[in-house]
C-alpha atoms as a PDB file:
ATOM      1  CA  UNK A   1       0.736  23.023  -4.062  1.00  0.00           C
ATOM      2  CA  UNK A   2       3.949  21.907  -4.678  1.00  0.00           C
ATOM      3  CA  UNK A   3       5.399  18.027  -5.025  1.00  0.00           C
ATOM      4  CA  UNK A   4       7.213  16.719  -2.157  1.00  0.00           C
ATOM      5  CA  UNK A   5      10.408  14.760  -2.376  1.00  0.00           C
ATOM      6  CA  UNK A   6       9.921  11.209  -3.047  1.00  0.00           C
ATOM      7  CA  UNK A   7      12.220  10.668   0.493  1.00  0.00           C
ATOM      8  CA  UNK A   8       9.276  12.531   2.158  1.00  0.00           C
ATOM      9  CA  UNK A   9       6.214  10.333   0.522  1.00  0.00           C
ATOM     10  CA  UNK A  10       8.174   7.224   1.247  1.00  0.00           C
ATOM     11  CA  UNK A  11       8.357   7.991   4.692  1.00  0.00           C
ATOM     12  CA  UNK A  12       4.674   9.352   5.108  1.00  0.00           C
ATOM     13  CA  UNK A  13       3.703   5.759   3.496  1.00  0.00           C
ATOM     14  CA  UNK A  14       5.939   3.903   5.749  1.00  0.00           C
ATOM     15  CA  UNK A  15       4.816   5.677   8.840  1.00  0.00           C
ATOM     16  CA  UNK A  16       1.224   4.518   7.772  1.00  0.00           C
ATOM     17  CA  UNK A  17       2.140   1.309   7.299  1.00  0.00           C
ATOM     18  CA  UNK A  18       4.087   1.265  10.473  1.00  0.00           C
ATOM     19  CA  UNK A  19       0.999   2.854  12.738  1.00  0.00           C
ATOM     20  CA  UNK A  20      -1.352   0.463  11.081  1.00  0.00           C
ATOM     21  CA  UNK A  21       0.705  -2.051  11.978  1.00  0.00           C
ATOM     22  CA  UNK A  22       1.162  -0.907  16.017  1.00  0.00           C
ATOM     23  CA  UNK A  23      -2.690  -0.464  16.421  1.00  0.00           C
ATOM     24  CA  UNK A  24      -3.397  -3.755  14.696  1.00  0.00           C
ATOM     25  CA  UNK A  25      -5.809  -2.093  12.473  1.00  0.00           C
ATOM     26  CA  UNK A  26      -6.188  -4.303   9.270  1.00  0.00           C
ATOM     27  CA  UNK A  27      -8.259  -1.996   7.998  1.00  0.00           C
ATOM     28  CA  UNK A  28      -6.406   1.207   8.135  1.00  0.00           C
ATOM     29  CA  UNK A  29      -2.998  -1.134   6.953  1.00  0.00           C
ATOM     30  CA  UNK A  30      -4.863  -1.981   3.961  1.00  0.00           C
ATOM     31  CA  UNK A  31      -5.839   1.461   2.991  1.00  0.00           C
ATOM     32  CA  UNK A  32      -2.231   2.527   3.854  1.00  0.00           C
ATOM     33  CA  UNK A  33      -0.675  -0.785   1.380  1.00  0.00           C
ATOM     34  CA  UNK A  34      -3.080   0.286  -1.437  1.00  0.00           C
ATOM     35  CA  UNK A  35      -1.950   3.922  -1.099  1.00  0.00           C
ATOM     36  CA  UNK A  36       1.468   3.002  -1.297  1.00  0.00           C
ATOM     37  CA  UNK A  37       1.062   0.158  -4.532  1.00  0.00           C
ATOM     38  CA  UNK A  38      -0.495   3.603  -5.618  1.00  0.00           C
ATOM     39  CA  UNK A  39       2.483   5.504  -5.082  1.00  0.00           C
ATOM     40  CA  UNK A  40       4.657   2.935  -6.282  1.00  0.00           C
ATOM     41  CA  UNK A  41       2.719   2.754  -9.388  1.00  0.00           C
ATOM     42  CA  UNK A  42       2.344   6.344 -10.703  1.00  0.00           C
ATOM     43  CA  UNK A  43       6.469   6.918  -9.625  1.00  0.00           C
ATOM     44  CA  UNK A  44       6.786   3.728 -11.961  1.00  0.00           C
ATOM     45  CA  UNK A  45       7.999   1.760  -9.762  1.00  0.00           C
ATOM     46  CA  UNK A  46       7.059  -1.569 -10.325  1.00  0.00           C
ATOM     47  CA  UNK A  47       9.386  -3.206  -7.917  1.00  0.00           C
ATOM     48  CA  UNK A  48       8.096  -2.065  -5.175  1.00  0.00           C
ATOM     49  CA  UNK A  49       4.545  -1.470  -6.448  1.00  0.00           C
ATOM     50  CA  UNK A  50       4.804  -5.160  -6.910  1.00  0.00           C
ATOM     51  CA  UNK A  51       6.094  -6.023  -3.034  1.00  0.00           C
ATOM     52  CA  UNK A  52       3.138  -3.676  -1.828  1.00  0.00           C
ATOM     53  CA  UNK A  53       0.448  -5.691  -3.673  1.00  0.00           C
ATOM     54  CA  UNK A  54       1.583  -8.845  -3.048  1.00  0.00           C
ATOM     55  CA  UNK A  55       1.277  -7.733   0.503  1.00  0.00           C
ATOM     56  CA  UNK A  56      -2.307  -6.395   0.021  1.00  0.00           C
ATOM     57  CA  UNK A  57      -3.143  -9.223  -1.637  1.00  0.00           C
ATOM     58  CA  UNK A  58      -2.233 -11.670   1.203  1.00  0.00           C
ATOM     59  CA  UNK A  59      -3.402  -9.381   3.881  1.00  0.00           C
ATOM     60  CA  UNK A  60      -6.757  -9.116   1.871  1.00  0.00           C
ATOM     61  CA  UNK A  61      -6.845 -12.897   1.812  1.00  0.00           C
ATOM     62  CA  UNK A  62      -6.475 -13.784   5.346  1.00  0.00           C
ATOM     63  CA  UNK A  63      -8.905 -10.685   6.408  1.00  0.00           C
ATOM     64  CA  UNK A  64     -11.602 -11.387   3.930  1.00  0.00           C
ATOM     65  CA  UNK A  65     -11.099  -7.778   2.113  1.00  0.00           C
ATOM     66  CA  UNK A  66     -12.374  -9.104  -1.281  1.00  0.00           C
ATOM     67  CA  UNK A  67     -12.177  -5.002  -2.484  1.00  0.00           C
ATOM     68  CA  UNK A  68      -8.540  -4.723  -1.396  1.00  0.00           C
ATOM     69  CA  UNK A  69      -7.582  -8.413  -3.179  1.00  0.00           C
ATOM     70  CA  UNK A  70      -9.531  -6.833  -6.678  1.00  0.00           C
ATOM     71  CA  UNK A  71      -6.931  -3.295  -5.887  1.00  0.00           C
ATOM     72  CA  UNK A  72      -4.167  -5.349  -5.252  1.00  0.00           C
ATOM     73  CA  UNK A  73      -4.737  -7.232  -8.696  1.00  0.00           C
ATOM     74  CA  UNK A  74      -4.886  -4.115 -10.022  1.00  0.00           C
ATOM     75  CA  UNK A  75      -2.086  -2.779  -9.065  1.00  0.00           C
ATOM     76  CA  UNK A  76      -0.600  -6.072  -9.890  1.00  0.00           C
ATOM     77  CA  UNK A  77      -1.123  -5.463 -12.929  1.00  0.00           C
END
């Protein structure tokens, strides 16, 4: 299977994000933040792997996600 742009993965991730975000599923837009600080991370990116863990982080806080909080230290770094 081949690679896909990075144009096409971006928007995949910020559809997720996006859905997650309609439904007002907190546990689905985690998922879909940690995949993305995942994909920010292995296209070293640490800009933006660093905006999407932030945002894990605080979601994590305010939901009580203490697995998401120890990803989004992770991917923190």
């Amino acid at each position: 299977m081949a690679f896909r742009e990075a144009g096409f993965r971006h928007a995949i991730m910020a559809e997720a994000i996006s859905l997650a975000q309609e439904l007002d599923d907190m546990h689905a837009l985690a998922l879909a933040l940690g995949h993305a600080g995942c994909l920010a991370h292995f296209e070293r990116n640490p800009v933006e792997g660093e905006r999407y863990s932030s945002d894990l982080i605080e979601l994590s806080t305010r939901q009580h996600f203490v697995q998401w909080i120890a990803t989004g230290a992770v991917l923190r770094g």
